[in-house]
C-alpha atoms as a PDB file:
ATOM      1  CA  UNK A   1      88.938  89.410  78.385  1.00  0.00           C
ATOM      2  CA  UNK A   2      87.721  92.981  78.894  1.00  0.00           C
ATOM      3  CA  UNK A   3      87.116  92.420  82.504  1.00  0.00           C
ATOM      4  CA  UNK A   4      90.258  90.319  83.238  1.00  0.00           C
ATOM      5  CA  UNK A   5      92.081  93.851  82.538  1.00  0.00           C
ATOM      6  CA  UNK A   6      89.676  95.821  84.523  1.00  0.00           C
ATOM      7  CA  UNK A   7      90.105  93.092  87.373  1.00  0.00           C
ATOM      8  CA  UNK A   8      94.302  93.407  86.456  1.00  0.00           C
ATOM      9  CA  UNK A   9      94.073  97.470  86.762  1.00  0.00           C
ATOM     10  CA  UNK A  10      91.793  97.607  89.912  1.00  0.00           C
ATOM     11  CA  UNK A  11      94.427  94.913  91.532  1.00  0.00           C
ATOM     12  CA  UNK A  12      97.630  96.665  90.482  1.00  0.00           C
ATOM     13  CA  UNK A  13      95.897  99.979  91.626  1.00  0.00           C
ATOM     14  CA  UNK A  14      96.121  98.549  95.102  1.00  0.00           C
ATOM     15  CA  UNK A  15     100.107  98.334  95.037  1.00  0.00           C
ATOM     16  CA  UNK A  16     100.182 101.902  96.194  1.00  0.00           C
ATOM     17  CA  UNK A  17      98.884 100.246  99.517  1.00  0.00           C
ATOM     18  CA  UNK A  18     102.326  98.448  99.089  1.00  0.00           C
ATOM     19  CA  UNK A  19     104.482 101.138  98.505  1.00  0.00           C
ATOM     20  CA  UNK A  20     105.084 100.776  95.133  1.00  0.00           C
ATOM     21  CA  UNK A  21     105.509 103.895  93.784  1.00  0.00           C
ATOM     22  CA  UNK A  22     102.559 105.665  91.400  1.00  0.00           C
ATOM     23  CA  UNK A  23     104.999 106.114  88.984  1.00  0.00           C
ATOM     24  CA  UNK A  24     106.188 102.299  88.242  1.00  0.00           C
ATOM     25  CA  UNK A  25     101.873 101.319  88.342  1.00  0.00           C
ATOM     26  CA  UNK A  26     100.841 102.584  84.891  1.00  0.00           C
ATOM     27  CA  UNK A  27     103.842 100.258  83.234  1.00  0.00           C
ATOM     28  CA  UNK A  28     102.973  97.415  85.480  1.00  0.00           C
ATOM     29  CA  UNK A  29      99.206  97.660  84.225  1.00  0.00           C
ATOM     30  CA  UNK A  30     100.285  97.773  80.721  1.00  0.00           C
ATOM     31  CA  UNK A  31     103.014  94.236  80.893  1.00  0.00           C
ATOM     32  CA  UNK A  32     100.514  92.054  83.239  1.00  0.00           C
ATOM     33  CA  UNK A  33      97.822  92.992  80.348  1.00  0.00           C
ATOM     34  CA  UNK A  34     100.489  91.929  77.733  1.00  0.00           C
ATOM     35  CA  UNK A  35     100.775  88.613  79.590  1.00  0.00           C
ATOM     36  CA  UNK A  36     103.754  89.076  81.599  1.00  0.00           C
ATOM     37  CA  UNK A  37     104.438  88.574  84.993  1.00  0.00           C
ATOM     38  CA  UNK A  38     104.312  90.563  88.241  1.00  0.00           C
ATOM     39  CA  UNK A  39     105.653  89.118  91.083  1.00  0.00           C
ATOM     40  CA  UNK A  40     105.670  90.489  94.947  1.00  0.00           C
ATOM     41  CA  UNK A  41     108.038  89.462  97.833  1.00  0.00           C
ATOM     42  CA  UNK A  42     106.940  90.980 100.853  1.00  0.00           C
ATOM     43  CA  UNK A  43     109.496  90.758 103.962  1.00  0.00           C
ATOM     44  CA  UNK A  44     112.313  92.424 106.048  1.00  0.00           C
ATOM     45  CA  UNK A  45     115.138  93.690 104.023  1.00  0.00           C
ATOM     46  CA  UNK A  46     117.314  91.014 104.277  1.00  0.00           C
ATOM     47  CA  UNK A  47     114.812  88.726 102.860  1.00  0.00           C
ATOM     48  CA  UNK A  48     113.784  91.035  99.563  1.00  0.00           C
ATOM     49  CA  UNK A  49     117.510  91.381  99.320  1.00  0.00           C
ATOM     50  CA  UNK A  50     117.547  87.512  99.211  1.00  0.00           C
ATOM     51  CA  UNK A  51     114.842  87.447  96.377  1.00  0.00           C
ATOM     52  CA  UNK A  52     116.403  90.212  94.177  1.00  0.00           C
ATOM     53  CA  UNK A  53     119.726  88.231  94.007  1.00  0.00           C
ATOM     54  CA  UNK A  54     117.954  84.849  93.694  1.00  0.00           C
ATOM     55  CA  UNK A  55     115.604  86.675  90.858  1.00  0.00           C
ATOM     56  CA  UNK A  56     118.556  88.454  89.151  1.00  0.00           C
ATOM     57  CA  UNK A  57     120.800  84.995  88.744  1.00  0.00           C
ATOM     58  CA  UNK A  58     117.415  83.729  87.091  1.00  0.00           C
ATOM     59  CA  UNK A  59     117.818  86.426  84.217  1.00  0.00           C
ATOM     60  CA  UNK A  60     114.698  88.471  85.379  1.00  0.00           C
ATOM     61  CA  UNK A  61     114.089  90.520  82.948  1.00  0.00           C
ATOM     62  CA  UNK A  62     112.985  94.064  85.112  1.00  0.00           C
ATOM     63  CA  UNK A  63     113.773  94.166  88.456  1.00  0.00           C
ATOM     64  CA  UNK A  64     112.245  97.016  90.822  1.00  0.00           C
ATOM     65  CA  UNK A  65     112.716  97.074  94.373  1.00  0.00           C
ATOM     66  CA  UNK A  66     110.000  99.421  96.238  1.00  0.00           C
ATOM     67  CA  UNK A  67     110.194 100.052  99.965  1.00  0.00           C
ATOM     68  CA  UNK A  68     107.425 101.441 102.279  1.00  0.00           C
ATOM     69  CA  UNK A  69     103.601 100.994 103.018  1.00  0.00           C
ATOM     70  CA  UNK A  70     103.724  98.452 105.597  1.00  0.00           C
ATOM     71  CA  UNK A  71     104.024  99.630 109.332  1.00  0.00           C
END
């Protein structure tokens, strides 16, 4: 298990490269080790705008929408 977490914090360490913010990382780290889920939807802002309201009539529990990183 040890190095499932290291793999988990070396991965979510790369979401910087995404533009999520350094801030939200540290919490992200902590609920994919708990077992949660993280998920990603990468597009133009009409499409993330289509998976945030898909995600919030599916009850998601935290929803974070980051911008940035990709040119």
């Amino acid at each position: 298990m040890q190095r499932a977490g290291g793999a988990a914090g070396s991965a979510l360490g790369a979401l910087m490269g995404l533009g999520v913010s350094k801030q939200h990382i540290p919490e992200y780290e902590e609920q994919v080790r708990a077992g949660r889920f993280l998920l990603i939807a990468h597009g133009h802002a009409s499409e993330v705008e289509c998976a945030r309201v898909a995600l919030e009539c599916g009850g998601v529990g935290e929803l974070t929408v980051h911008s940035g990183g990709f040119t």
